[in-house]
Protein backbone atom coordinates (compact mmCIF):
# COMPACT_ATOMS: atom_id res chain seq x y z
CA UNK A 1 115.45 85.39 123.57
CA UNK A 2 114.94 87.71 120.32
CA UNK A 3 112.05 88.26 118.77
CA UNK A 4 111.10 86.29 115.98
CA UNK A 5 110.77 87.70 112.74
CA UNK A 6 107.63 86.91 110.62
CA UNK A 7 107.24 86.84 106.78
CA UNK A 8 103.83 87.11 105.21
CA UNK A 9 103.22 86.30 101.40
CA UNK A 10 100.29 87.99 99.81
CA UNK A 11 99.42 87.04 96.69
CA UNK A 12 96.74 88.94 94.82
CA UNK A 13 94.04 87.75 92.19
CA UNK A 14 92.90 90.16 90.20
CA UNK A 15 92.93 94.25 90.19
CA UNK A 16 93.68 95.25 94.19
CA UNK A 17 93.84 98.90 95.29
CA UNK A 18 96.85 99.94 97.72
CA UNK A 19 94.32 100.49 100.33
CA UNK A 20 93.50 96.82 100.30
CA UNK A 21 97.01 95.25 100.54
CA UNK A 22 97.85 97.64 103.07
CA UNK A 23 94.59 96.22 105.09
CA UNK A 24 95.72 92.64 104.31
CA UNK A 25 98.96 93.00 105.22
CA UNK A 26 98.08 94.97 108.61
CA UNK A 27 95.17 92.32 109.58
CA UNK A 28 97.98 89.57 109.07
CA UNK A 29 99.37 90.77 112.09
CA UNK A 30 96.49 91.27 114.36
CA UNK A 31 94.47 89.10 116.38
CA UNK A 32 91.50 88.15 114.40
CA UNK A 33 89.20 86.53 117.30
CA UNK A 34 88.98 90.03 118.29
CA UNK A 35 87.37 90.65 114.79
CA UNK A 36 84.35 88.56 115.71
CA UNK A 37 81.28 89.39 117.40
CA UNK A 38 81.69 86.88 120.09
CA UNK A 39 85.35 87.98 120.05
CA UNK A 40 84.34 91.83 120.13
CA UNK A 41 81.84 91.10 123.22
CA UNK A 42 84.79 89.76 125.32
CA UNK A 43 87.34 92.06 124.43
CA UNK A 44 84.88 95.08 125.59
CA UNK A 45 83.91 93.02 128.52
CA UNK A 46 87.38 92.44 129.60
CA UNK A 47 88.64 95.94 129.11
CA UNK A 48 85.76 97.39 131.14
CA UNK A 49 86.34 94.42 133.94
CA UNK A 50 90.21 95.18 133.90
CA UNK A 51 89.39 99.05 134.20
CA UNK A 52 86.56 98.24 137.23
CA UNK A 53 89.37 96.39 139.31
CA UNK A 54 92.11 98.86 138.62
CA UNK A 55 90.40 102.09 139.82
CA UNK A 56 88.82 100.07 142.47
CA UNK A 57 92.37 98.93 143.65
CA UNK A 58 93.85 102.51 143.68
CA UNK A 59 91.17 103.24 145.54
């Protein structure tokens, strides 16, 4: 199965520097639990847990 192609529409109200539609367009794609504190906490929990158990395996 292929991947499936997204489309994003941003509109814009009002004066918008390149920087920020780049950023909109970029956070569009990404994962935005992560963004959260909550969301943060878990992802750095989970990374450090993952890490633990694979050097611990290889060992």
């Amino acid at each position: 199965m292929g991947k499936r192609r997204r489309r994003v529409l941003v509109l814009i109200d009002g004066p918008a520097d390149p920087v920020d539609i780049s950023l909109a367009v970029l956070f569009s794609g990404a994962n935005r639990s992560q963004l959260t504190l909550g969301g943060a906490f878990r992802a750095g929990f989970s990374t450090v847990f993952n890490f633990w158990a694979d050097t611990t395996a290889r060992s």
